[in-house]
C-alpha atoms as a PDB file:
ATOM      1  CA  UNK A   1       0.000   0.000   0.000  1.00  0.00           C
ATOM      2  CA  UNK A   2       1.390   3.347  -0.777  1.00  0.00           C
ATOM      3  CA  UNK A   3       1.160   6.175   1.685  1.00  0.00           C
ATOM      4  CA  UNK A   4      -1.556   8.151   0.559  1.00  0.00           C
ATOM      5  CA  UNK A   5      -3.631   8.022  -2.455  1.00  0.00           C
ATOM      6  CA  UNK A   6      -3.762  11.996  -3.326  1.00  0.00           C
ATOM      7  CA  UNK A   7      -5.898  11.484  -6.061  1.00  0.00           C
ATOM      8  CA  UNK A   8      -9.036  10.902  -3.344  1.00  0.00           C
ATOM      9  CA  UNK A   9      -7.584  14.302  -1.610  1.00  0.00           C
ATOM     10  CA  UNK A  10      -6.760  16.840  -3.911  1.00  0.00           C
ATOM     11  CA  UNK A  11      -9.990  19.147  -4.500  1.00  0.00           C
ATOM     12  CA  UNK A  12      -9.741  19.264  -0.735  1.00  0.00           C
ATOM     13  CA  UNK A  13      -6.141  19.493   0.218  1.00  0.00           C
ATOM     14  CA  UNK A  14      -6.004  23.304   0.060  1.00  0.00           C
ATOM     15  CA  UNK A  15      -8.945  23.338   2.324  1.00  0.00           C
ATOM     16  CA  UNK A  16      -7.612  21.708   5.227  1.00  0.00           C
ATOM     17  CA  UNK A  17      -3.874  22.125   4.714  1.00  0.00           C
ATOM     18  CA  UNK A  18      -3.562  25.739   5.892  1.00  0.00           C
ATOM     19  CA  UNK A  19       0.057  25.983   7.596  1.00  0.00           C
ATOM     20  CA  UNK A  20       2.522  28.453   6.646  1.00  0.00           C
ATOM     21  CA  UNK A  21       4.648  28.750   9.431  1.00  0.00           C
ATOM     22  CA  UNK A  22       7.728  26.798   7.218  1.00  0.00           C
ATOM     23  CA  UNK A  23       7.279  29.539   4.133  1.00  0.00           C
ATOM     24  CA  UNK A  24       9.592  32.487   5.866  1.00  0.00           C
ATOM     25  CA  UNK A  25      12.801  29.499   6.233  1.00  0.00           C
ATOM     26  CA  UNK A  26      12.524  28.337   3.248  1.00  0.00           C
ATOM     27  CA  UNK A  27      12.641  31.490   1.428  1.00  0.00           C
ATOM     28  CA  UNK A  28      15.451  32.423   3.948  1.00  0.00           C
ATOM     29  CA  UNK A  29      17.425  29.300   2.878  1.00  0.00           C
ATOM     30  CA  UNK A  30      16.585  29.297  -1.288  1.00  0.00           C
ATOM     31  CA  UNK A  31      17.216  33.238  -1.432  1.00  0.00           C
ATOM     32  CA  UNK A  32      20.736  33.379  -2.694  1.00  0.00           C
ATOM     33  CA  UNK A  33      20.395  29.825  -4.773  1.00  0.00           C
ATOM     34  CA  UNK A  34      20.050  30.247  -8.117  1.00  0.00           C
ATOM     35  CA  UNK A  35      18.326  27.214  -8.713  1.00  0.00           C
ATOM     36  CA  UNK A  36      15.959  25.164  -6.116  1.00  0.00           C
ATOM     37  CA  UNK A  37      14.356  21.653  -6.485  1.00  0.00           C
ATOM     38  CA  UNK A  38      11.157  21.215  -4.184  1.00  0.00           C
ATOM     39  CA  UNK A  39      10.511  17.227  -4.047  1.00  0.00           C
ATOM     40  CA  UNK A  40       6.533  16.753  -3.036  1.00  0.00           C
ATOM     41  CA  UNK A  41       5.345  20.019  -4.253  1.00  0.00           C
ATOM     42  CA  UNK A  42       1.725  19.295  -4.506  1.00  0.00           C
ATOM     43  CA  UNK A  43      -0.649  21.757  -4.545  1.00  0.00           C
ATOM     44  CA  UNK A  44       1.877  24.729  -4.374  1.00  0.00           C
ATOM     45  CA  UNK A  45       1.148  25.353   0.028  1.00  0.00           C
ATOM     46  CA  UNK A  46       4.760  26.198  -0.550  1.00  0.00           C
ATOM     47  CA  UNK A  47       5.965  26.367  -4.305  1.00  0.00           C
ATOM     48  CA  UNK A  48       4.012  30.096  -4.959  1.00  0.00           C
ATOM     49  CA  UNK A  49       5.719  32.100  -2.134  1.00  0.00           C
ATOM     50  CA  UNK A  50       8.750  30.696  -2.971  1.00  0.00           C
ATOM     51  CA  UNK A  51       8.630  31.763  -6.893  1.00  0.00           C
ATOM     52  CA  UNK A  52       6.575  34.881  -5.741  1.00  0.00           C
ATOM     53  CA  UNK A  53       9.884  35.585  -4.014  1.00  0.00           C
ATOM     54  CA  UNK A  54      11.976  35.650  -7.192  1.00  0.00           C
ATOM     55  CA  UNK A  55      13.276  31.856  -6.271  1.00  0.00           C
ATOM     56  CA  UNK A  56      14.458  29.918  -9.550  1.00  0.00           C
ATOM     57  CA  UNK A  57      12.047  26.885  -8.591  1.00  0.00           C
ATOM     58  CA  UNK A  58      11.591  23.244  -9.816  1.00  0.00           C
ATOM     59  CA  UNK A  59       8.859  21.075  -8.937  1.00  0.00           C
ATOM     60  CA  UNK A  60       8.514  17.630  -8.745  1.00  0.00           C
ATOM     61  CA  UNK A  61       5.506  15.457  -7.461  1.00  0.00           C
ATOM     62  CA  UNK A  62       4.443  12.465  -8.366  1.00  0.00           C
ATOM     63  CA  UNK A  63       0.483  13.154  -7.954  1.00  0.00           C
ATOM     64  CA  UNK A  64      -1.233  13.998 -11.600  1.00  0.00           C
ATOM     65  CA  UNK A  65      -4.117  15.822  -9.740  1.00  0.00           C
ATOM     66  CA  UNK A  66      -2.112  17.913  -7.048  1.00  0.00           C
ATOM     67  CA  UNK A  67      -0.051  19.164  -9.807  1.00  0.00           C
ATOM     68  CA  UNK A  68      -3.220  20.066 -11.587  1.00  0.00           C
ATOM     69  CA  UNK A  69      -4.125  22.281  -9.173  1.00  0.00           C
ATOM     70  CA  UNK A  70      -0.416  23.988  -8.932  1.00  0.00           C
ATOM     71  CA  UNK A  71      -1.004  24.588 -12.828  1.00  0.00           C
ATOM     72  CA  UNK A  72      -3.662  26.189 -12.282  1.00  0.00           C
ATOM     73  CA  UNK A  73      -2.658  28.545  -9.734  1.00  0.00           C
ATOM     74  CA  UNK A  74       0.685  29.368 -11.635  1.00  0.00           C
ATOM     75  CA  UNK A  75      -1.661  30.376 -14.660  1.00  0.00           C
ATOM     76  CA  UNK A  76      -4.295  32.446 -12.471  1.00  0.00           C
ATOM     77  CA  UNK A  77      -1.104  34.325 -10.626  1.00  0.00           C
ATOM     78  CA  UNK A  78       1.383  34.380 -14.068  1.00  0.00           C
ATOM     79  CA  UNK A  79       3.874  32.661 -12.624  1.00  0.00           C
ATOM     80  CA  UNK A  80       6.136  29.842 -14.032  1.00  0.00           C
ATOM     81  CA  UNK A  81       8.271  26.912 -13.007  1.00  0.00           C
ATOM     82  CA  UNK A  82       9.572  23.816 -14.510  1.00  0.00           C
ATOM     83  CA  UNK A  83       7.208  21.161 -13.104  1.00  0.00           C
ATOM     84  CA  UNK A  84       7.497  17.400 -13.332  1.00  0.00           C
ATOM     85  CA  UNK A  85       5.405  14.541 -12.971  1.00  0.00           C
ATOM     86  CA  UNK A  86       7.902  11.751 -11.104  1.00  0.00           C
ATOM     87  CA  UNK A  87       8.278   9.694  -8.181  1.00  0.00           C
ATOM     88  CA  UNK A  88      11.397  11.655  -6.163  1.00  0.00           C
ATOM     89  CA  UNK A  89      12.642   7.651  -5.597  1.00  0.00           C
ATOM     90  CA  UNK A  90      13.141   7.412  -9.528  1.00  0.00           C
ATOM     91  CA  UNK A  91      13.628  11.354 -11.009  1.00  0.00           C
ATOM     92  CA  UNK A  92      16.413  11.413 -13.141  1.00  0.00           C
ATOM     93  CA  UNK A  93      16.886  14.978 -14.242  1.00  0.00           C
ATOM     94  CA  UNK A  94      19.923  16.522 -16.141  1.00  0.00           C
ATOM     95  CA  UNK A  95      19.847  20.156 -14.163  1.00  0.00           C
ATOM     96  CA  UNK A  96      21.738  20.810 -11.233  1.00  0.00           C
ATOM     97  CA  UNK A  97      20.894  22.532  -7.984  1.00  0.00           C
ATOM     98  CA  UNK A  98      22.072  24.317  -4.980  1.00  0.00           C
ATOM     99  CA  UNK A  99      19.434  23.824  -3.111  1.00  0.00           C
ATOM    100  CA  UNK A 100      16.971  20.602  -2.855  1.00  0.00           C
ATOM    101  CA  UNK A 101      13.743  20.740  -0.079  1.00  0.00           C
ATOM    102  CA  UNK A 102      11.505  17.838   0.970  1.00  0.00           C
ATOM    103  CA  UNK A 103       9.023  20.071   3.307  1.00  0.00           C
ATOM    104  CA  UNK A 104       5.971  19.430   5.682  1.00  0.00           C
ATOM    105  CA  UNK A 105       7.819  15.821   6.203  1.00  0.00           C
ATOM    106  CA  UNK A 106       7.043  13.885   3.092  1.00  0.00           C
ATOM    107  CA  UNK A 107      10.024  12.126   2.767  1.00  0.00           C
ATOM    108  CA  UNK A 108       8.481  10.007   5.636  1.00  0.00           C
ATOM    109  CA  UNK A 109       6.041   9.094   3.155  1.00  0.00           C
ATOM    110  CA  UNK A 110       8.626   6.856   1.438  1.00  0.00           C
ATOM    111  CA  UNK A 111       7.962   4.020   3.639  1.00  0.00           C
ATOM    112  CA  UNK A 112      11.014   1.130   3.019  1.00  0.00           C
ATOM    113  CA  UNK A 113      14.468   2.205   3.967  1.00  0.00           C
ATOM    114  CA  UNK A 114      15.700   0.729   0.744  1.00  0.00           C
ATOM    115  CA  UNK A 115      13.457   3.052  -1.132  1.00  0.00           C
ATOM    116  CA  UNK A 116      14.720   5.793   1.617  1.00  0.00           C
ATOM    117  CA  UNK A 117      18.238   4.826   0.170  1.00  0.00           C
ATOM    118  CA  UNK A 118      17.253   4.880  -3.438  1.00  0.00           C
ATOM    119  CA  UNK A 119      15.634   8.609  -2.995  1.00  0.00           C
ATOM    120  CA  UNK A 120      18.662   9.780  -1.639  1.00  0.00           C
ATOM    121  CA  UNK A 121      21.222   9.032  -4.341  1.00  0.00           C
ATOM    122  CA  UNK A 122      18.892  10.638  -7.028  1.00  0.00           C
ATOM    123  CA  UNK A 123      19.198  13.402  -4.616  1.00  0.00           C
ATOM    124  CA  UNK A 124      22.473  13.546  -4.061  1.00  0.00           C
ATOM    125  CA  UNK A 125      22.832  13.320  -7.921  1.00  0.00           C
ATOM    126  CA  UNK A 126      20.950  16.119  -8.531  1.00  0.00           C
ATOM    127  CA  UNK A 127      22.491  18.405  -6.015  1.00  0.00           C
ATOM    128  CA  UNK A 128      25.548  20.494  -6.879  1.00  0.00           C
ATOM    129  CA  UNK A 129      29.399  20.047  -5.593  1.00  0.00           C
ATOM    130  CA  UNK A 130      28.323  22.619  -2.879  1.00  0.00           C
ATOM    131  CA  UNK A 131      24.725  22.389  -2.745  1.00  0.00           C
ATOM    132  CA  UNK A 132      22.392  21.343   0.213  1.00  0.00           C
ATOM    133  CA  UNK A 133      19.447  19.271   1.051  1.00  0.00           C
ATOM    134  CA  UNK A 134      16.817  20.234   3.368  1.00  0.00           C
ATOM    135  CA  UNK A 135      14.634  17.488   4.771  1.00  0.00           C
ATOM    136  CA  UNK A 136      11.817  17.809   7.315  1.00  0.00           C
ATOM    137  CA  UNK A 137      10.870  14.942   9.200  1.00  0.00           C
ATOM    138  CA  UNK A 138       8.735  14.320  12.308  1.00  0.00           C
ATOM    139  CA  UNK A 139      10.076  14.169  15.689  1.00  0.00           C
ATOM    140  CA  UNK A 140       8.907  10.690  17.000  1.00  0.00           C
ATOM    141  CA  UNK A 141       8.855  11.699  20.795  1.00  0.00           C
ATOM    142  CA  UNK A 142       6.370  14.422  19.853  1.00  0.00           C
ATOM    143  CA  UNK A 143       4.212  12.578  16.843  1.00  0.00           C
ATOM    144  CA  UNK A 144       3.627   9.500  18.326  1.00  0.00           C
ATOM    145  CA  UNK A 145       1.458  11.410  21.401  1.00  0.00           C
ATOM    146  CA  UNK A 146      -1.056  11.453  18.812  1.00  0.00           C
ATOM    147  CA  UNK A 147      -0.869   7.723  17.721  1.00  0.00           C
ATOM    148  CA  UNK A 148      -3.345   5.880  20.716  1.00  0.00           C
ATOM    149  CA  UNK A 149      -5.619   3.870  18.714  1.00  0.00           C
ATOM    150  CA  UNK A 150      -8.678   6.604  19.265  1.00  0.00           C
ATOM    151  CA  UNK A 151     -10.563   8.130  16.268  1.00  0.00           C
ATOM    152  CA  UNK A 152      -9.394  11.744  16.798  1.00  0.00           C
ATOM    153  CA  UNK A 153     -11.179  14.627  15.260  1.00  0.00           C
ATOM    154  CA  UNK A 154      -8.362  16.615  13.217  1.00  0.00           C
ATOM    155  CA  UNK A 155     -10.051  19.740  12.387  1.00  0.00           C
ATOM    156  CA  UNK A 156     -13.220  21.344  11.241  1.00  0.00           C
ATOM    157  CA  UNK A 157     -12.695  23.707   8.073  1.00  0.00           C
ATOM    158  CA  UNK A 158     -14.869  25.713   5.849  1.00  0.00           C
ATOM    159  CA  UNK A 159     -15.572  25.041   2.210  1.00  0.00           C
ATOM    160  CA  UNK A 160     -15.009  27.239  -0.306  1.00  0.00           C
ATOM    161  CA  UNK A 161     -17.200  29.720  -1.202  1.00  0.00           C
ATOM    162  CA  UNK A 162     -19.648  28.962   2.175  1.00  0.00           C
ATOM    163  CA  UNK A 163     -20.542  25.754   0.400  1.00  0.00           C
ATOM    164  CA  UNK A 164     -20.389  23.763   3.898  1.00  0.00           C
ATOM    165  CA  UNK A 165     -17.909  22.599   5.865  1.00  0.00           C
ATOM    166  CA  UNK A 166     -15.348  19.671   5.833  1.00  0.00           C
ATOM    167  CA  UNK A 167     -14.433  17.712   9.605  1.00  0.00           C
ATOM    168  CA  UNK A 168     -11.341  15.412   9.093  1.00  0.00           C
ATOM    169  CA  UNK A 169     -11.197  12.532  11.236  1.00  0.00           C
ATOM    170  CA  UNK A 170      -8.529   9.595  11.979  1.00  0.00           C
ATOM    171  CA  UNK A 171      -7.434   6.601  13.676  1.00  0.00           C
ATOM    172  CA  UNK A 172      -3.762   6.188  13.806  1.00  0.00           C
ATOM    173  CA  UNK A 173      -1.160   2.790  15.216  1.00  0.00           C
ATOM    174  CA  UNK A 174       2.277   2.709  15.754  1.00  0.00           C
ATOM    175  CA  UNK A 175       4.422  -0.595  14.233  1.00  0.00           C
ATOM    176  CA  UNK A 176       7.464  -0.409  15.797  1.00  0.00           C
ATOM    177  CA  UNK A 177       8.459  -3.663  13.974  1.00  0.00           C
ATOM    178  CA  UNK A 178       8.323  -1.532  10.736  1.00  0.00           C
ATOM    179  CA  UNK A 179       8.566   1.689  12.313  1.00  0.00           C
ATOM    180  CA  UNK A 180       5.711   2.417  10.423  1.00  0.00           C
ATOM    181  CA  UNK A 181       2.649   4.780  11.709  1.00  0.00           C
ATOM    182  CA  UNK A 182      -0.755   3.122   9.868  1.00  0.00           C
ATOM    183  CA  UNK A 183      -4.355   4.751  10.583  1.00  0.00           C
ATOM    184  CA  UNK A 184      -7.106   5.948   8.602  1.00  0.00           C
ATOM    185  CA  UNK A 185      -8.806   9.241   7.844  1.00  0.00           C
ATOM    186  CA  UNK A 186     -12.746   9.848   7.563  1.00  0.00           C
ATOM    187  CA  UNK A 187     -14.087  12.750   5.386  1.00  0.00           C
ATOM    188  CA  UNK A 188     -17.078  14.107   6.543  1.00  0.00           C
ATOM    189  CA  UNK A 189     -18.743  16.973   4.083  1.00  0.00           C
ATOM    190  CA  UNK A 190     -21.655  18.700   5.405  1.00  0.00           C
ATOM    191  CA  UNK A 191     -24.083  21.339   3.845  1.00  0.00           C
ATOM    192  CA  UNK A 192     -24.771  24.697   4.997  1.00  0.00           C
ATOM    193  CA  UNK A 193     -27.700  23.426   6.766  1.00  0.00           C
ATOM    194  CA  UNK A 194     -25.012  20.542   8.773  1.00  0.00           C
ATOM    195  CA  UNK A 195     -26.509  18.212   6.517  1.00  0.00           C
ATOM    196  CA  UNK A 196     -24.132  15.328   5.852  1.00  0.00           C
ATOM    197  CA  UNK A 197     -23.229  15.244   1.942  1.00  0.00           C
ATOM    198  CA  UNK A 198     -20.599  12.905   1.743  1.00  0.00           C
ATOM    199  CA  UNK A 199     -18.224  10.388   3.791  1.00  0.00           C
ATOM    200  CA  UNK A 200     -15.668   8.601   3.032  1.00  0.00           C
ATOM    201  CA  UNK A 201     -12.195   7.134   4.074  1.00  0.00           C
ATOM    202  CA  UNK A 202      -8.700   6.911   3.060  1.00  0.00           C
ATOM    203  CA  UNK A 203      -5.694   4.552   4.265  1.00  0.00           C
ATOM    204  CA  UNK A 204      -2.501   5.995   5.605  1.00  0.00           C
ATOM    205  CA  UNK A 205       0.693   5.116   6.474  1.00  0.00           C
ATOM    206  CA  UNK A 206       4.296   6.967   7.345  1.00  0.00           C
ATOM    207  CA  UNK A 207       7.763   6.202   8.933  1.00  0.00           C
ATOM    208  CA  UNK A 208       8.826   7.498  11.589  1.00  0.00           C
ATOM    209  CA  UNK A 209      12.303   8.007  12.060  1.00  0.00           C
ATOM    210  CA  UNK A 210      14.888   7.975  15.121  1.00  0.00           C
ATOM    211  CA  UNK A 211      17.617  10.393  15.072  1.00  0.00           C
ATOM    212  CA  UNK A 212      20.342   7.886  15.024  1.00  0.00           C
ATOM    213  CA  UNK A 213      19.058   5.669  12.225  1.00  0.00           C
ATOM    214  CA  UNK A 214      18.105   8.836  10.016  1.00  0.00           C
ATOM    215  CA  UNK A 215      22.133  10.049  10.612  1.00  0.00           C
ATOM    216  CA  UNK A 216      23.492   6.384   9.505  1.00  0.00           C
ATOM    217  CA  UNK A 217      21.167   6.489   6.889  1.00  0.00           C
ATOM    218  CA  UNK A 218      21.897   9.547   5.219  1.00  0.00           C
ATOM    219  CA  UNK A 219      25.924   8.958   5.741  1.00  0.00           C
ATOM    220  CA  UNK A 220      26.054   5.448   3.806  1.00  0.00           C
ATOM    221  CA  UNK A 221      24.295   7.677   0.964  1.00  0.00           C
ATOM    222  CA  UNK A 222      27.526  10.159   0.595  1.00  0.00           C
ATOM    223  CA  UNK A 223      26.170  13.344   2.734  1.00  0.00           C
ATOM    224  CA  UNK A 224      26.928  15.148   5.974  1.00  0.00           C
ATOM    225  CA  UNK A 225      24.795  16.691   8.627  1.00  0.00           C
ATOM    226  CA  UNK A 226      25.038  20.799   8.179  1.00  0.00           C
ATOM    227  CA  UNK A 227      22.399  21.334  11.266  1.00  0.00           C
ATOM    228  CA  UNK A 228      19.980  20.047  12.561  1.00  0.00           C
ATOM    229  CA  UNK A 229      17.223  22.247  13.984  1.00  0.00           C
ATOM    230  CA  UNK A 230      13.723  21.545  15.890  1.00  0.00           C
ATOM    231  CA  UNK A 231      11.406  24.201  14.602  1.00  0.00           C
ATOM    232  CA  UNK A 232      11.153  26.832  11.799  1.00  0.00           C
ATOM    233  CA  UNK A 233      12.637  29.307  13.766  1.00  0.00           C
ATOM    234  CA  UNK A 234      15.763  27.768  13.771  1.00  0.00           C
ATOM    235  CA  UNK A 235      15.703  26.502  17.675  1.00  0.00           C
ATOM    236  CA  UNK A 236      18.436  23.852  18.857  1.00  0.00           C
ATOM    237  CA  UNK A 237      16.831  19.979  18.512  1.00  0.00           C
ATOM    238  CA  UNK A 238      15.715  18.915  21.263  1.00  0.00           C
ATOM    239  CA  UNK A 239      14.649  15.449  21.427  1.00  0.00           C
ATOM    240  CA  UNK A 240      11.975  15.476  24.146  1.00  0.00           C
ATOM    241  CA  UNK A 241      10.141  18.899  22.758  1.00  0.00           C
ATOM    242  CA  UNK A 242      10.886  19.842  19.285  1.00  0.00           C
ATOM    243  CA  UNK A 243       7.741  19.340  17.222  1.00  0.00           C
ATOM    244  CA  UNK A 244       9.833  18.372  14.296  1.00  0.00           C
ATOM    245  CA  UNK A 245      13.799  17.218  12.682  1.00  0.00           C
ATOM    246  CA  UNK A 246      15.001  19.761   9.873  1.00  0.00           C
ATOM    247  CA  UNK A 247      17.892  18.673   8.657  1.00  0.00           C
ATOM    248  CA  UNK A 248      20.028  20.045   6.693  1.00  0.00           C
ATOM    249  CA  UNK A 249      22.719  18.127   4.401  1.00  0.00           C
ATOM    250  CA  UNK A 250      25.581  18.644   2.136  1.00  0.00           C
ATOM    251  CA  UNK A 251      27.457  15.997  -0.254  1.00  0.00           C
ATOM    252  CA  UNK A 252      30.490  13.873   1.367  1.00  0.00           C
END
C-alpha cells in the first residue's frame, strides 16, 4: 500500500492544509540559490511564495491531480516553473541545484528504507558540488502522542465559497516492527444546513524516524549533517520537545 492516495484528496487538500509557518525558512534558505528543487510540491502550500519571491524553482511530485491544481494557480497568478510529474525515488533529471527541499515531512512518506536509500542518491545526484538538502521529518517523541488507537477529530474547516464545511477525522497505530505509523482518515462533508453530503475514508501510512538511524542512513548515501534544527525558527533539537527534525545536508 502506498502512503496516501492523493488522487481521493486533492480538491480538498487546500482546504484543510492551511500551515505556513515553514514559508519564511525556506525562502530564507533558497534566497541566494540560483536554482531550487522542491521534491513533493503538490498543490503549491509552498511552491508560490517561494517563486513569488523571485526563487528559480523546480517542482517535482508524483500526484497527476495535485499538480493540476499547482497549474492552475501558476496560470491564475502568471507565474512559471519547470514542473514534473515523477516519483522523487526514480527522477532522473539533467539540471543541477544548490538547493533541494523535501518540506511538511514527506520524505516520511517513502515508507522502506531501501526506497529511503534509493531517494537519496537521485538526490544527491541532482544536487551540486556545494549544494544542500533540506529534509523535514517528524520528531517521533512528539508525533507519536497522537498515535493511541482513538478516532481523533483533526479539524473542522470551511468550504469554499460557504458551500459547507469539511471535519477530518482519523485513527492512527504505531508498528514499531516496521517503524511504520498506519491509521485511517474519515471525510465528513456537510451542507450549509449541517446536513451530511458525503463520507468517506482513506488509508494511511508513514515512517517514523529515530535520530540515530536517520544520521546512519543519510551517511552510507555520501552526505553530511550541516544542522539540525527543531522548529522553523531555527531553535536547537531537542529530542523530548521539538515538534519536528530539519535537517540540513551537504554531499560527502
Amino acid at each position: 500500500m502506498s502512503a496516501m492516495d492523493y488522487s481521493q484528496i486533492a480538491h480538498w487538500y487546500d482546504t484543510y492544509v492551511k500551515t505556513d509557518i515553514d514559508i519564511p525558512f525556506f525562502i530564507n534558505e533558497a534566497k541566494d540559490c540560483d536554482h531550487v528543487l522542491e521534491l513533493t510540491s503538490g498543490t503549491g502550500r509552498l511552491s508560490i511564495p517561494l517563486i513569488e519571491a523571485g526563487i528559480s524553482l523546480t517542482c517535482i511530485d508524483n500526484s497527476p491531480e495535485m499538480l493540476a491544481i499547482l497549474h492552475q494557480k501558476l496560470a491564475a497568478k502568471g507565474l512559471s516553473a519547470n514542473v514534473y510529474e515523477l516519483d522523487m525515488q526514480n527522477m532522473a533529471l539533467k539540471e543541477k541545484f544548490d538547493l533541494i527541499i523535501i518540506p511538511f515531512n514527506s520524505f516520511s512518506e517513502i515508507l522502506s528504507i531501501d526506497e529511503q536509500r534509493q531517494a537519496l542518491k537521485g538526490i544527491g545526484n541532482c544536487l551540486t558540488e556545494t549544494g544542500r538538502f533540506i529534509c523535514t521529518l517528524h520528531n517521533p517523541e512528539i508525533r507519536l502522542k497522537s498515535v493511541n488507537g482513538q478516532l481523533i477529530l483533526r479539524g473542522k474547516y470551511f468550504l469554499p465559497d460557504d458551500n459547507g464545511s469539511l471535519l477530518l477525522w482519523s485513527v492512527e497505530q504505531y508498528d514499531p516492527q516496521d517503524s511504520l505509523v498506519k491509521g485511517t482518515q474519515f471525510w465528513e462533508v456537510y451542507d450549509q444546513n449541517r446536513i451530511m453530503q458525503r463520507k468517506s475514508f482513506l488509508d494511511v501510512q508513514f515512517y517514523l524516524h529515530q535520530q540515530e538511524e536517520f544520521i546512519e542512513l543519510v551517511q552510507t548515501q555520501g552526505f553530511n549533517i550541516v544542522s539540525l534544527y527543531g522548529d522553523y525558527s531555527y531553535a536547537e533539537f531537542q529530542r523530548e520537545t521539538s515538534p519536528f527534525m530539519i535537517w540540513v545536508l551537504s554531499k560527502s
